[in-house]
N, C-alpha and C. Protein backbone atom coordinates (compact mmCIF):
# COMPACT_ATOMS: atom_id res chain seq x y z
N UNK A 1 10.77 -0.77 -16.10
CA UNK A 1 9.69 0.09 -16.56
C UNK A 1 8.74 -0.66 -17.48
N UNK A 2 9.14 -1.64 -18.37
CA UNK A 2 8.27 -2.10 -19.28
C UNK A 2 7.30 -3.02 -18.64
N UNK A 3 7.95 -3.64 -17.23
CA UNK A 3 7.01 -4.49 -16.70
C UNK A 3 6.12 -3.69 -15.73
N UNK A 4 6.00 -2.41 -15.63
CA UNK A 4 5.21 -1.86 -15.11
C UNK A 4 4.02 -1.21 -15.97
N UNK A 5 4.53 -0.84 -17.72
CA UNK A 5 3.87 -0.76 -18.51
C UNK A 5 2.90 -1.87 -18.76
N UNK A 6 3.31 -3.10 -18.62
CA UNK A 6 2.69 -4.38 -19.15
C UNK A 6 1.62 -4.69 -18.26
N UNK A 7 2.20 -4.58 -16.47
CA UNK A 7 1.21 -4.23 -15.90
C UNK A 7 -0.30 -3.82 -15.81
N UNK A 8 0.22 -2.41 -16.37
CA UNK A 8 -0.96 -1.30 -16.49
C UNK A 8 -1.68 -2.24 -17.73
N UNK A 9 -0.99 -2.15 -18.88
CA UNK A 9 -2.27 -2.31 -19.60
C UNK A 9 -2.61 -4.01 -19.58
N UNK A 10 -2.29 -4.75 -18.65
CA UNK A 10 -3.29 -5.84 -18.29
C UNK A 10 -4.21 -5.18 -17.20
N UNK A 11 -3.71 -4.28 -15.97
CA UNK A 11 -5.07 -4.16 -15.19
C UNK A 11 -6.03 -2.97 -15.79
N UNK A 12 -5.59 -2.04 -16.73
CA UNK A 12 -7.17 -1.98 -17.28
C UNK A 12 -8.19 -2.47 -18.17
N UNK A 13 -7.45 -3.86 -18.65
CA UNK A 13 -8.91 -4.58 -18.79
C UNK A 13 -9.45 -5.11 -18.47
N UNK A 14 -9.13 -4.67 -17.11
CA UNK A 14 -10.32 -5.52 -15.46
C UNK A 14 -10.44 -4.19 -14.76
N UNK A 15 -10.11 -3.13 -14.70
CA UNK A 15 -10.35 -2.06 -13.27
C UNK A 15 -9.70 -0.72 -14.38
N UNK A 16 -10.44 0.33 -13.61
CA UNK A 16 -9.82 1.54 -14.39
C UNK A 16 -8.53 1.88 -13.80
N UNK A 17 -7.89 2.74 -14.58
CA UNK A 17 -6.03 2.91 -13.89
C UNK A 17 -6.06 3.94 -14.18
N UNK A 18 -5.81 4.82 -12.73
CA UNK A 18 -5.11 6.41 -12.60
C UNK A 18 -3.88 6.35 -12.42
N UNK A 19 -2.94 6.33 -13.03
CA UNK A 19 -1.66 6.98 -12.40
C UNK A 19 -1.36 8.12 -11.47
N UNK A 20 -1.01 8.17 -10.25
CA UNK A 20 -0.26 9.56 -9.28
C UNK A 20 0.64 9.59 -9.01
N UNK A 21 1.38 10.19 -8.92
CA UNK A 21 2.60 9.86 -7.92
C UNK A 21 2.65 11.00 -6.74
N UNK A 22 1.92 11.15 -6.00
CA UNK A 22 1.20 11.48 -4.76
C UNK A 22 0.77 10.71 -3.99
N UNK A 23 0.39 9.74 -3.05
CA UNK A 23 -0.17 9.07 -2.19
C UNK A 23 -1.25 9.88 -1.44
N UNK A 24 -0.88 11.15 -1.44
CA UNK A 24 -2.20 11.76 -0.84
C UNK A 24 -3.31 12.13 -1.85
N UNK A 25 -2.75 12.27 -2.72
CA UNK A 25 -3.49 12.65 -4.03
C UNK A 25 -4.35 11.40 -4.63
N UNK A 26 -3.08 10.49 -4.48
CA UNK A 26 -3.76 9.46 -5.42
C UNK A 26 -5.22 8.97 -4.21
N UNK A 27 -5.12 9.33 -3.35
CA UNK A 27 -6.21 8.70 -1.80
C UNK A 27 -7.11 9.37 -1.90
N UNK A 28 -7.05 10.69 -2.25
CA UNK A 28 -8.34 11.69 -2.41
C UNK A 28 -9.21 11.33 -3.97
N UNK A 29 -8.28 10.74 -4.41
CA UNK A 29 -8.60 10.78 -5.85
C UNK A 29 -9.73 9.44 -5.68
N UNK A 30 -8.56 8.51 -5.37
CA UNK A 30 -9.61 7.29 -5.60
C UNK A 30 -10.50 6.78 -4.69
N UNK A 31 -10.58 7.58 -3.67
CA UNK A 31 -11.74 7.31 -2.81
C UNK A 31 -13.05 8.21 -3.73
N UNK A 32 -13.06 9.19 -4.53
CA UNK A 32 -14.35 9.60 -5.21
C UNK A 32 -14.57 8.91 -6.35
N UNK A 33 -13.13 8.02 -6.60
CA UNK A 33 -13.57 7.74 -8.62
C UNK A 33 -13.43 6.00 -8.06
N UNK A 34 -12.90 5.01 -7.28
CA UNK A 34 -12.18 3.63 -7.19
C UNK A 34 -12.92 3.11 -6.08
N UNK A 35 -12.53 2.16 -5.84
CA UNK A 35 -12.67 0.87 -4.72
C UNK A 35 -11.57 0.75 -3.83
N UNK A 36 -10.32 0.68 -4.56
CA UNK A 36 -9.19 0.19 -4.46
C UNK A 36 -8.02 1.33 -4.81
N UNK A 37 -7.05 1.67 -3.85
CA UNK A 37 -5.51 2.35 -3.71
C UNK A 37 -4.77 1.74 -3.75
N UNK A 38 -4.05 1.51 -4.85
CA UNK A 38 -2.44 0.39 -5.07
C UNK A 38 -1.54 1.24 -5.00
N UNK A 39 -0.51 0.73 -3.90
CA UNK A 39 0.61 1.95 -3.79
C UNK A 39 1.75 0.90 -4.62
N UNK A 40 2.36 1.33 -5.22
CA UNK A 40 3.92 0.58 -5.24
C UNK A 40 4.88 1.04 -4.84
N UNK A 41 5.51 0.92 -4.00
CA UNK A 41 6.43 1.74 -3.23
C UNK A 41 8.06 0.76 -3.20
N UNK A 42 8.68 1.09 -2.11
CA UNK A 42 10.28 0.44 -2.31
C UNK A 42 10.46 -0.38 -1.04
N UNK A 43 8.67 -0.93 -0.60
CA UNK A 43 9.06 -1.71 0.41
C UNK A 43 7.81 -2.90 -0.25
N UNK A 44 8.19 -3.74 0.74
CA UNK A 44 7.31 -4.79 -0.17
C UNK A 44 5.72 -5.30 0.68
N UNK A 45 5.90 -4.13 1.67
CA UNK A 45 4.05 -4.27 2.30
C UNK A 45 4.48 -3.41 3.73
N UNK A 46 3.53 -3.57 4.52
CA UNK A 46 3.71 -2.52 5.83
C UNK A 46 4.48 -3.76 6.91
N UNK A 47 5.11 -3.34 7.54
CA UNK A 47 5.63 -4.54 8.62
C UNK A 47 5.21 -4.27 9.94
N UNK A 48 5.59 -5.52 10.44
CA UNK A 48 4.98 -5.62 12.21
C UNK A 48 5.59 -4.62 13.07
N UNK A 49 7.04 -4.64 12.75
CA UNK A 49 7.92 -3.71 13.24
C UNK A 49 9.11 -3.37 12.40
N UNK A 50 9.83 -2.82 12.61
CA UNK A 50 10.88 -1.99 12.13
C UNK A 50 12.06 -3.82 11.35
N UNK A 51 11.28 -3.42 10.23
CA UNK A 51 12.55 -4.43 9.10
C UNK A 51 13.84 -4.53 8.92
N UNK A 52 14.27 -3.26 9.13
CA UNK A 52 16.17 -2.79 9.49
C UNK A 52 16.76 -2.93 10.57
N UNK A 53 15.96 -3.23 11.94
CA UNK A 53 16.35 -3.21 13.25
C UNK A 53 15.73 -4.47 13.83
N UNK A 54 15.09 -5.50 13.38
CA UNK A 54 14.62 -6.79 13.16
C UNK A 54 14.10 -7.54 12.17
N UNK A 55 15.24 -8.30 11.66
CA UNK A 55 15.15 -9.00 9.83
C UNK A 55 14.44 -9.54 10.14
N UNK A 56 13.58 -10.30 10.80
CA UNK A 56 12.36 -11.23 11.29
C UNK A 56 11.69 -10.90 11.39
N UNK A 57 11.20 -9.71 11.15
CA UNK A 57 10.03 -9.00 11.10
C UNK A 57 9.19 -9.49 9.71
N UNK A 58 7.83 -9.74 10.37
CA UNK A 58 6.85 -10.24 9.19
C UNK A 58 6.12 -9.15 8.66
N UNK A 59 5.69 -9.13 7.51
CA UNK A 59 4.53 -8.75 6.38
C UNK A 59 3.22 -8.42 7.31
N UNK A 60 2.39 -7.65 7.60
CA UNK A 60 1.34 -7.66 8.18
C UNK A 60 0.34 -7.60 6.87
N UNK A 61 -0.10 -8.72 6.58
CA UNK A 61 -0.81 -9.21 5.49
C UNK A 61 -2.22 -8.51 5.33
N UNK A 62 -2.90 -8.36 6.62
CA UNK A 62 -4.46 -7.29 6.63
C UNK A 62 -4.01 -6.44 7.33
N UNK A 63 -4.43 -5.31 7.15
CA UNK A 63 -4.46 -4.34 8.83
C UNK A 63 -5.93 -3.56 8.61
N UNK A 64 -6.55 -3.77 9.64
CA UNK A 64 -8.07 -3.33 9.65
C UNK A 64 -8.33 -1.67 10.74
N UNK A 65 -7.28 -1.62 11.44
CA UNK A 65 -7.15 -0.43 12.14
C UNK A 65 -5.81 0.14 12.06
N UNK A 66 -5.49 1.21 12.41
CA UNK A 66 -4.28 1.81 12.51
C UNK A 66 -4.27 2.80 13.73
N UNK A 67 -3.43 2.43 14.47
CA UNK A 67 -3.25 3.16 15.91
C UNK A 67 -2.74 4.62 15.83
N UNK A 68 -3.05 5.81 16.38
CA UNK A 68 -2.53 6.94 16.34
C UNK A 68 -1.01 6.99 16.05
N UNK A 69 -0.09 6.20 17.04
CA UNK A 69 0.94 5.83 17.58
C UNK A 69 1.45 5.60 16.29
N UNK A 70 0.76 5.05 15.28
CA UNK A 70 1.77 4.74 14.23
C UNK A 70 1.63 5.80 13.12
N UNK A 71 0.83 6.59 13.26
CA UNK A 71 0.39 8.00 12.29
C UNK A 71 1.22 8.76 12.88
N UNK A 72 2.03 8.82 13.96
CA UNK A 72 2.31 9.81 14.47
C UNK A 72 4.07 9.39 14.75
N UNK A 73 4.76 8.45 14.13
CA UNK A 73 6.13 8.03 14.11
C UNK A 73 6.73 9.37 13.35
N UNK A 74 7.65 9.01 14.86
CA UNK A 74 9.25 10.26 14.30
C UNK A 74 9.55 10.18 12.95
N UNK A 75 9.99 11.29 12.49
CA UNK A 75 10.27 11.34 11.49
C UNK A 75 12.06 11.37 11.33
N UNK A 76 12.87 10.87 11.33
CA UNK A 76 14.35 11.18 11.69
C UNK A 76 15.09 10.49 10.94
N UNK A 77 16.77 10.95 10.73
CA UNK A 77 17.53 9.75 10.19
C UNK A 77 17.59 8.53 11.40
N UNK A 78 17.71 8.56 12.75
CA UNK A 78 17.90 7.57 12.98
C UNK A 78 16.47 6.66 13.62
N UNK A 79 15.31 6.85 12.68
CA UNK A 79 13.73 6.26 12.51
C UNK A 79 13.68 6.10 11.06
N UNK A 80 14.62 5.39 10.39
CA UNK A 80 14.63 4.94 9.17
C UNK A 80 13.23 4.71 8.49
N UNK A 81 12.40 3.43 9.79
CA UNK A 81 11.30 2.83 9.33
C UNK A 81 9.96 4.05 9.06
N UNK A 82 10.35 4.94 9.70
CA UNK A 82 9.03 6.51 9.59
C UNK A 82 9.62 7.12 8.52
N UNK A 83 10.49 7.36 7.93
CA UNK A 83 10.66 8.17 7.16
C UNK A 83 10.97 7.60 5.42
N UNK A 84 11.05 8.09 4.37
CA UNK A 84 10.76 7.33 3.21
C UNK A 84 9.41 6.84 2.54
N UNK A 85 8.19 7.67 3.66
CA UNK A 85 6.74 8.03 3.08
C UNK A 85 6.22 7.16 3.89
N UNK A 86 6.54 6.13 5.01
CA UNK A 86 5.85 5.03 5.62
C UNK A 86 4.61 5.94 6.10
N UNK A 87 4.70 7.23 7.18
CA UNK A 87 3.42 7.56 7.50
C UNK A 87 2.52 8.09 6.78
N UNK A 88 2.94 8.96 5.41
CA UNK A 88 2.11 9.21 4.44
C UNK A 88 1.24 8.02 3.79
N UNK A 89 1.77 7.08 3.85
CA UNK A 89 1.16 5.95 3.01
C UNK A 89 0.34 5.31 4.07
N UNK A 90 0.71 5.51 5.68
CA UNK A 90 0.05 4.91 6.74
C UNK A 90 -1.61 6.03 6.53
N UNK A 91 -1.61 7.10 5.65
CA UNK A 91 -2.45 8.22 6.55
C UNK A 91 -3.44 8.33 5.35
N UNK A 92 -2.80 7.71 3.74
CA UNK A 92 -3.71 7.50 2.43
C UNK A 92 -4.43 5.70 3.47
N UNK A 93 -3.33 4.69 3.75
CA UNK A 93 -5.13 4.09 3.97
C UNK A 93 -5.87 4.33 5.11
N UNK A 94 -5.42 5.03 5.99
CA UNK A 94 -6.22 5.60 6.99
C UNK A 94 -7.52 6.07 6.29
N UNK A 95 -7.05 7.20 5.84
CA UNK A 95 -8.53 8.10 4.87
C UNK A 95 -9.31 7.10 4.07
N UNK A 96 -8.64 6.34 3.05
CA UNK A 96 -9.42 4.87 2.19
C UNK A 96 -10.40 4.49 3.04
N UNK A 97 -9.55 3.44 4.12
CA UNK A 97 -10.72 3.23 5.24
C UNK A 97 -11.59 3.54 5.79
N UNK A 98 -11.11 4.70 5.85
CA UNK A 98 -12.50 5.89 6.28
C UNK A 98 -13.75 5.97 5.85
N UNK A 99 -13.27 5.85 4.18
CA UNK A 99 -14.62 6.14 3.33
C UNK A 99 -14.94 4.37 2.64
N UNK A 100 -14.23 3.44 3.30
CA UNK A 100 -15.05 2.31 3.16
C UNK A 100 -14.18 1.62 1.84
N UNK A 101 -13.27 2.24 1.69
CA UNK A 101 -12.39 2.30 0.97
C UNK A 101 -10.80 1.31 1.15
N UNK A 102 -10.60 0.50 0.36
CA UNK A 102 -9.54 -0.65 0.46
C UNK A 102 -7.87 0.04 -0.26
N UNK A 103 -6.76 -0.41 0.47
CA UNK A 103 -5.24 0.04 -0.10
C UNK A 103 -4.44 -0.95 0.20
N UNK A 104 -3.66 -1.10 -1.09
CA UNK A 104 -2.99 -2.17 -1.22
C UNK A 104 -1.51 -1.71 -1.26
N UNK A 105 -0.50 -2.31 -0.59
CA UNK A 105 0.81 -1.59 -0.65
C UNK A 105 1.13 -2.82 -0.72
N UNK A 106 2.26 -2.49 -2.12
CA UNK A 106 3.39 -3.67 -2.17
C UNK A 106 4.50 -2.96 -3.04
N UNK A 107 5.60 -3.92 -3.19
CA UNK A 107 6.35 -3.35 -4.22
C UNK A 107 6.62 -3.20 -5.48
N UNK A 108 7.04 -1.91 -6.12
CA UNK A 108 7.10 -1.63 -7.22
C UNK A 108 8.21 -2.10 -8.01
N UNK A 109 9.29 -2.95 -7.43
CA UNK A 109 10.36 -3.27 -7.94
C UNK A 109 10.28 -4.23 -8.72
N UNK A 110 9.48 -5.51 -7.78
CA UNK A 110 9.13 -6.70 -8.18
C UNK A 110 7.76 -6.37 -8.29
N UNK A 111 7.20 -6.92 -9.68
CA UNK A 111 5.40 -6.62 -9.48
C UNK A 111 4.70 -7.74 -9.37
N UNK A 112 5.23 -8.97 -8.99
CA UNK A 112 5.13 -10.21 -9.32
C UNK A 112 3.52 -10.18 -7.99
N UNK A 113 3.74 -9.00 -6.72
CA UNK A 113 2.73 -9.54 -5.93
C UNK A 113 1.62 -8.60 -6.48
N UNK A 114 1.73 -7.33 -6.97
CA UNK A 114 0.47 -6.42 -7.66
C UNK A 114 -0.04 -7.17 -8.27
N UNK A 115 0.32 -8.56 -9.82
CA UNK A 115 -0.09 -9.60 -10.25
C UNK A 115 -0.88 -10.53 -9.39
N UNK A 116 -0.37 -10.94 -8.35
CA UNK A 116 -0.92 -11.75 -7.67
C UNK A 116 -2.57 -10.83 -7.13
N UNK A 117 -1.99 -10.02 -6.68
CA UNK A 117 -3.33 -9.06 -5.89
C UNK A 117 -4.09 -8.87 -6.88
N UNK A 118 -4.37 -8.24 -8.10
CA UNK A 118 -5.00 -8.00 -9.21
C UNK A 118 -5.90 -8.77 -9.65
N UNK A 119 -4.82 -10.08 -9.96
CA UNK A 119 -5.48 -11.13 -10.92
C UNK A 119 -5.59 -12.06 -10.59
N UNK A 120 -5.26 -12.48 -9.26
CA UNK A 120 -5.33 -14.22 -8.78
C UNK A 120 -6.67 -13.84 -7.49
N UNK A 121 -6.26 -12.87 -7.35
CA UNK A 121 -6.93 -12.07 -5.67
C UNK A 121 -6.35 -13.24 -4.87
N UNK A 122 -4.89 -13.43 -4.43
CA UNK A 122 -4.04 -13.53 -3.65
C UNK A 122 -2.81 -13.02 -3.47
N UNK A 123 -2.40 -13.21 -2.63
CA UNK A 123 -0.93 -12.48 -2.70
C UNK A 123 0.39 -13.17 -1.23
N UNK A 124 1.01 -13.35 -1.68
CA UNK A 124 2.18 -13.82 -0.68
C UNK A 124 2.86 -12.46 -0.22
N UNK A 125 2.85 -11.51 -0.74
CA UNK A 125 3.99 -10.07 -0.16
C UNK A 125 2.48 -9.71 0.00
N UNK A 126 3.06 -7.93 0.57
CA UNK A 126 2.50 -7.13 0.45
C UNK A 126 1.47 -6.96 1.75
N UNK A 127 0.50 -5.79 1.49
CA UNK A 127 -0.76 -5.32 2.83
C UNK A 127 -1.54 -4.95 2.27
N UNK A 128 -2.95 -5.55 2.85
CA UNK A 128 -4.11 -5.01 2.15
C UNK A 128 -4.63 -3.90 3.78
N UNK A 129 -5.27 -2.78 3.13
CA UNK A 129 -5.55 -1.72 4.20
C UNK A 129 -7.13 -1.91 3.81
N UNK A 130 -7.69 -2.67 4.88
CA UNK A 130 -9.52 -2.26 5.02
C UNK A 130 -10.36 -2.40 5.82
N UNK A 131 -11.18 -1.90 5.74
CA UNK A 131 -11.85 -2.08 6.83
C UNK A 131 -13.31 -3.12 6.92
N UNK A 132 -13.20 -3.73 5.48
CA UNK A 132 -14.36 -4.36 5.39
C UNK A 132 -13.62 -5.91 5.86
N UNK A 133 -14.25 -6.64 6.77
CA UNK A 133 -13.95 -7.69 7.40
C UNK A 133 -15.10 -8.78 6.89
N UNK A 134 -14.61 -9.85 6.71
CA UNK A 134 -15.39 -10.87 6.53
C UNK A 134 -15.80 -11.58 7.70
């Protein structure tokens, strides 16, 4: 907890900081007041495919679209990877994107990559959700 405190008050003296603990909330929120949706969640970015049912599964580092198909994953005990907020958090950067709007998911356990994303503007973990392409 303290390194999430320490966190916070280094990133607001670069960016303003809402706390939610909503993902839909916090998406409605900061698409009228932010730039940027930082989720911290208990995974460490969005994956290619299912992380529990292939350990080789990589980090999908950008994602610039999101397919119906993946807004629309079972929800079940035995769809581990859909359930535990993956499509809620798939459907906050859906909306972000929408409105031109960037989301960053990484984990809250280790904050070592929110640091990285924040303050280096790099990152080794984690997913950036946008739609603005260089």
């Amino acid at each position: 907890m303290l390194n999430l405190v320490s966190l916070i008050a280094e990133a607001r003296k670069k960016y303003e900081v809402i706390l939610v603990t909503s993902g839909a909330v916090a998406a409605g929120y900061t698409a009228l007041k932010s730039d940027i949706l930082i989720i911290l969640s208990d995974i460490e970015g969005y994956y290619e495919e299912n992380p529990k049912e292939n350990p080789k599964a990589k980090i999908r580092k950008i994602v610039t679209h999101i397919e119906n198909t993946e807004l629309e994953q079972e929800h079940s005990p035995n769809n581990e990877f859909a359930t535990g907020g993956i499509v809620t958090k798939l459907k906050a950067a859906q909306y972000m994107m929408k409105k031109g709007k960037e989301m960053f998911l990484c984990s809250g356990y280790d904050l070592t990559t929110a640091r990285e994303f924040l303050f280096q503007d790099e990152y080794k973990k984690g997913t950036l959700f946008t739609s603005k392409i260089d």
